[in-house]
Protein backbone atom coordinates (compact mmCIF):
# COMPACT_ATOMS: atom_id res chain seq x y z
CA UNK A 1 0.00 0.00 0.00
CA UNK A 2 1.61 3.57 -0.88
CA UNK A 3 2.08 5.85 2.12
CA UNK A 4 -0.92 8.23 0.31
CA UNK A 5 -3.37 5.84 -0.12
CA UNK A 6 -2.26 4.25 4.04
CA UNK A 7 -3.10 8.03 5.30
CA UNK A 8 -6.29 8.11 3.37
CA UNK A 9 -7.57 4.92 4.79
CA UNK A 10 -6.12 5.39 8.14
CA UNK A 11 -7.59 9.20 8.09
CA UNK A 12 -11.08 7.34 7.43
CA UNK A 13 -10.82 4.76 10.07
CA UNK A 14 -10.61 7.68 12.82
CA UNK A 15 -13.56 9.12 11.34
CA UNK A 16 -15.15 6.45 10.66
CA UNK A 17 -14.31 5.49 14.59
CA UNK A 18 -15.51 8.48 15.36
CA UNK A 19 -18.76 7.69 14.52
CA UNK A 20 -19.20 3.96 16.20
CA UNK A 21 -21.08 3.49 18.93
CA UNK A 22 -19.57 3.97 22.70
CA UNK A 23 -16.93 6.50 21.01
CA UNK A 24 -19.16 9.61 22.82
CA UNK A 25 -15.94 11.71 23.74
CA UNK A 26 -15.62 13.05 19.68
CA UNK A 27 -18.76 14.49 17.36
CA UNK A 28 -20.32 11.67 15.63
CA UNK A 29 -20.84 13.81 12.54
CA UNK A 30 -18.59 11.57 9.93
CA UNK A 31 -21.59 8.45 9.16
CA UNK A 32 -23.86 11.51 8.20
CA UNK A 33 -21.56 13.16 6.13
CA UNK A 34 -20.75 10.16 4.42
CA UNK A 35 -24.35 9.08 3.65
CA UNK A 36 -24.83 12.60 2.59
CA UNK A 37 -21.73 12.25 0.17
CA UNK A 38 -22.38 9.11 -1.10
CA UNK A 39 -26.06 10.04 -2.34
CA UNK A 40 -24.89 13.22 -3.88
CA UNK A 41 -22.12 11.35 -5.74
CA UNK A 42 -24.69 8.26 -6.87
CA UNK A 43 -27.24 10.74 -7.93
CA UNK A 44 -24.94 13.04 -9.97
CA UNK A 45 -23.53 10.21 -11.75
CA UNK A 46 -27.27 8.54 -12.33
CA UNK A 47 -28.70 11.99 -13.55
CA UNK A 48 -25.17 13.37 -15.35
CA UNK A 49 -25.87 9.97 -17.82
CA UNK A 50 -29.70 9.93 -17.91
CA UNK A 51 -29.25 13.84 -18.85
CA UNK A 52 -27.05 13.54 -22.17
CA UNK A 53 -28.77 12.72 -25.52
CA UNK A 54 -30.70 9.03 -25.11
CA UNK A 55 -29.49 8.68 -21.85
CA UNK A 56 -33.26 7.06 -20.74
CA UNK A 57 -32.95 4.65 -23.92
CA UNK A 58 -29.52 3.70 -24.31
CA UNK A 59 -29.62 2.73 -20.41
CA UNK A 60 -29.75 -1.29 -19.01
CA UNK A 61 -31.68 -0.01 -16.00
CA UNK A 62 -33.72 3.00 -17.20
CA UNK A 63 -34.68 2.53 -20.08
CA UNK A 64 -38.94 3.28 -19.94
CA UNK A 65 -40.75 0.31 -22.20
CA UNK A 66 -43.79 1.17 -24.11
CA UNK A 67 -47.36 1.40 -21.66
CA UNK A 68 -49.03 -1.79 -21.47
CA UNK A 69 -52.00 -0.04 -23.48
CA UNK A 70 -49.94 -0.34 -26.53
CA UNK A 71 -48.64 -3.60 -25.70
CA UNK A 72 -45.96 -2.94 -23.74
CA UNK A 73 -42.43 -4.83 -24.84
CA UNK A 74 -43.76 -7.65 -26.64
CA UNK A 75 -46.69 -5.91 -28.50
CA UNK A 76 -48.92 -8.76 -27.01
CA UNK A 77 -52.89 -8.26 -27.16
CA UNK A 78 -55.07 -6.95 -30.10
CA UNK A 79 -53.67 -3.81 -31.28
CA UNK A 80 -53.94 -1.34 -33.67
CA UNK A 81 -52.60 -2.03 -36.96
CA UNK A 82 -50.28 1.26 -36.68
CA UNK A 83 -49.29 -0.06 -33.10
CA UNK A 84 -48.36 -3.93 -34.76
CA UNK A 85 -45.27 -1.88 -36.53
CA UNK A 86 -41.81 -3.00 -34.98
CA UNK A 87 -40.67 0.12 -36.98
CA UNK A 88 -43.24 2.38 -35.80
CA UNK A 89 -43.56 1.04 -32.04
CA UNK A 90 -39.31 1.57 -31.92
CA UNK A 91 -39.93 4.98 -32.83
CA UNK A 92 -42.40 5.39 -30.47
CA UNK A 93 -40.20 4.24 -27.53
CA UNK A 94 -37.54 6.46 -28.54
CA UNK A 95 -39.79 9.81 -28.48
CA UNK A 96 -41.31 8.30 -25.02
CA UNK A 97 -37.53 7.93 -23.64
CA UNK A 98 -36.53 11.27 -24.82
CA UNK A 99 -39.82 13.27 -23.16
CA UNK A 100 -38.52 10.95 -19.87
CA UNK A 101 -35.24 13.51 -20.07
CA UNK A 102 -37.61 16.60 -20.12
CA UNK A 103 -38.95 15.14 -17.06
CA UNK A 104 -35.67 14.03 -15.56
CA UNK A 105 -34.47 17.89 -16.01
CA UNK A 106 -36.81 18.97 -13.59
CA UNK A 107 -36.17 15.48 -10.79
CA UNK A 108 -32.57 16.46 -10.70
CA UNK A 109 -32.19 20.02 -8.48
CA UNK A 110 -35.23 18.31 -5.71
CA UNK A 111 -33.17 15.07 -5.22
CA UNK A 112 -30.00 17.25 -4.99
CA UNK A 113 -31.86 19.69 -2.47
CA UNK A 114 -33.30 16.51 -0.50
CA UNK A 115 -30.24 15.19 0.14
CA UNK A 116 -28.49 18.51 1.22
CA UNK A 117 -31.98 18.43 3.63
CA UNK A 118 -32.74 15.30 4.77
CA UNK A 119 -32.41 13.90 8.29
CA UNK A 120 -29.96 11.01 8.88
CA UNK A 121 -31.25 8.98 12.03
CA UNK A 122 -29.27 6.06 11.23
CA UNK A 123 -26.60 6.81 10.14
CA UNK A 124 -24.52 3.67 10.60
CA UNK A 125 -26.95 1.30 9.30
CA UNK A 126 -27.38 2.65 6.10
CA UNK A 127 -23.45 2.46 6.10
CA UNK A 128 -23.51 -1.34 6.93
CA UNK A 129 -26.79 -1.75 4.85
CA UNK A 130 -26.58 -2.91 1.11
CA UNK A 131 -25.16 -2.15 -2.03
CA UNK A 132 -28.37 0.26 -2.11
CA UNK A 133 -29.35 1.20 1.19
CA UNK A 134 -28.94 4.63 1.06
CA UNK A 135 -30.87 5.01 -1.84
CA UNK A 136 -34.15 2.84 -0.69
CA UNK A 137 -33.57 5.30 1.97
CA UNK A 138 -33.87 8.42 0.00
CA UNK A 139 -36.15 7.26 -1.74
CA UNK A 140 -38.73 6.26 0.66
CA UNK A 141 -38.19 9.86 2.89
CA UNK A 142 -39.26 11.48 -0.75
CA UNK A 143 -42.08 9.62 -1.20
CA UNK A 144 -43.80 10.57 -4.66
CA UNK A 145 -42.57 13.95 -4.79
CA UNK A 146 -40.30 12.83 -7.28
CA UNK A 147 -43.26 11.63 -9.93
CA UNK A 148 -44.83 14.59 -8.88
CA UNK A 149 -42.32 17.04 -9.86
CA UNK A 150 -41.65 15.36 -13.67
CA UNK A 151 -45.54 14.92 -14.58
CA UNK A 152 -45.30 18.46 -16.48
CA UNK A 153 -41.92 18.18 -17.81
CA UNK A 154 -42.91 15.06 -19.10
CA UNK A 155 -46.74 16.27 -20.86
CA UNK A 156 -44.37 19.13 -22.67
CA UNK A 157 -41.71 16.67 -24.02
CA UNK A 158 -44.90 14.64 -25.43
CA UNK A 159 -46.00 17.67 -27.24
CA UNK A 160 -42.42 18.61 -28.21
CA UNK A 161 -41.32 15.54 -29.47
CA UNK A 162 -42.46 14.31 -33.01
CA UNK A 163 -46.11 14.81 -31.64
CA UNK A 164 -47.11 12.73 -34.60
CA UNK A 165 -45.90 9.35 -33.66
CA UNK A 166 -47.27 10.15 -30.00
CA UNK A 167 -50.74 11.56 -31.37
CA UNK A 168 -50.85 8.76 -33.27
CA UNK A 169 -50.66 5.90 -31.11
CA UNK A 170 -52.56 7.91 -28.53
CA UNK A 171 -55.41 8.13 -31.26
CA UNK A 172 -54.92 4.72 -31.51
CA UNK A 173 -55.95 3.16 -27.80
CA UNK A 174 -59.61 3.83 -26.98
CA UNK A 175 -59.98 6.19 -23.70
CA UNK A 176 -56.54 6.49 -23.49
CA UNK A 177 -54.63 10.79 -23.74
CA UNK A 178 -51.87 12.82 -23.73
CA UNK A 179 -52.62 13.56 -19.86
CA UNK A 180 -53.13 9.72 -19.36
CA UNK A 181 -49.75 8.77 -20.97
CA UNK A 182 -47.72 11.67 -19.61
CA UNK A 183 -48.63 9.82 -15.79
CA UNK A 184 -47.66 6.35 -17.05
CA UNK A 185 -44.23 7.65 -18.42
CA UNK A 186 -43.59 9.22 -15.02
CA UNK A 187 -44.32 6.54 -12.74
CA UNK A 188 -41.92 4.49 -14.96
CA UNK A 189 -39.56 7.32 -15.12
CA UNK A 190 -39.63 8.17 -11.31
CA UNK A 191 -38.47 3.95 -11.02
CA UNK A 192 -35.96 4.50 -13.78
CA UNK A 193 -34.21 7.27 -12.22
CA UNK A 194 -33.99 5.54 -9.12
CA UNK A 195 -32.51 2.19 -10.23
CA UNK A 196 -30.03 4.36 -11.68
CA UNK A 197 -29.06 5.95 -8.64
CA UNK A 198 -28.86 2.56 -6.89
CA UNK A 199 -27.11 1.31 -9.65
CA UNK A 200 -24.30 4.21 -8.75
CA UNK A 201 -24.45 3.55 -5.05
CA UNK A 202 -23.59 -0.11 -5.46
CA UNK A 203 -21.02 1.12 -7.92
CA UNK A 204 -19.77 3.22 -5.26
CA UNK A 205 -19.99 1.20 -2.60
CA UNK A 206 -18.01 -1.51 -4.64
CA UNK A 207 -14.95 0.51 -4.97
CA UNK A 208 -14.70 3.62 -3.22
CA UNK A 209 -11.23 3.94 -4.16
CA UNK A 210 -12.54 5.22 -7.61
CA UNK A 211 -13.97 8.64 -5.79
CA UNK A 212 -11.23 10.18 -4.36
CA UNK A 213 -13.31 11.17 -1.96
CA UNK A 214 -11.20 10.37 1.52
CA UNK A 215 -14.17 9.89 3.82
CA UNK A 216 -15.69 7.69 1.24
CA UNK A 217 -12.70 6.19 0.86
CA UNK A 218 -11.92 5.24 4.38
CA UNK A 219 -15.61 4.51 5.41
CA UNK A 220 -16.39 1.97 2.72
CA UNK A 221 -12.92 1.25 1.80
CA UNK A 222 -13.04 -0.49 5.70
CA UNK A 223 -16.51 -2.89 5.02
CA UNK A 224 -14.90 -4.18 2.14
């Protein structure tokens, strides 16, 4: 080990001991901060990737599939003939992905603001929790504000993008709008952008060494 990377890990063992239970004699500050750090890290990297062009579609985890009213993945069920397309129904997808990002924009500066904000009470379990912990934590102390926040974002990149492939397959599905579709895309939008985040965490989590960060570094660098 290199005498940098020893005084990193060393200098995150004392906070990290810091923090333990029965050390009462020093602030037990250094779980928080980490917790805090670690969210704000995960997040940036989830929403820096879903951000850029196709970052929804091109993504293994976020990626939102077509509503089950127009057959979802597999294009099961009686549907339209316009909605039977593989050509048309990949467009589609691509358009829903991209009004996702317009959503997405406006997710970003609440879950950056609720982790600033949010109160820690356990601290050291979501340390010693799993690979996603502190997200399932975040994530429940939001609640649906998240969804909540993107539905409008997500109704104007509808109308914005190529509204005639949209208006089409809307047209298409009996009883089913604009308003109807914008809600489905954020509920699976609001799960995307959270399986990213978790998908940072444990990323994280996995090799803190990749951060730089020297309280991440010495907190998680010592449960490995």
């Amino acid at each position: 080990m290199t005498t940098n990377r020893r005084q990193i890990l060393l200098s995150g063992a004392a906070l990290f001991a810091l923090a333990l239970p029965g050390c009462q004699s020093m602030p037990t500050f250094s779980l928080t901060e980490a917790i805090r750090r670690l969210l704000t890290l995960a997040s940036q990297n989830a929403f820096a990737l879903l951000l850029q062009p196709g970052g929804f579609y091109d993504s293994s985890v976020a990626r939102i599939s077509l509503p089950d009213r127009f057959g979802g993945e597999r294009g099961a069920g009686i549907l339209s003939v316009v909605l039977q397309s593989r050509q048309f129904r990949d467009r589609l997808q691509r358009q829903l992905n991209r009004a996702a990002e317009k959503g997405a924009e406006r997710a970003a500066p609440l879950v950056a603001d609720a982790v600033r904000n949010i109160s820690i009470e356990d601290a050291d379990a979501l340390v010693r929790g799993g690979p996603q912990a502190a997200t399932a934590f975040l994530r429940g102390k939001m609640g649906p504000a998240l969804l909540e926040s993107m539905v409008p974002g997500i109704s104007d990149g509808l109308r914005l993008f190529d509204d005639q492939v949209i208006g089409q397959a809307v047209r298409s599905v009996t009883g089913f709008d604009i308003a109807a579709l914008a809600q489905d895309i954020s509920r699976k939008a609001d799960d995307s952008i959270w399986a990213a985040i978790g998908l940072e965490e444990s990323a994280i989590r996995a090799d803190p060494q990749k951060t730089n960060d020297p309280l991440l570094m010495g907190v998680f660098g010592l449960l490995k």
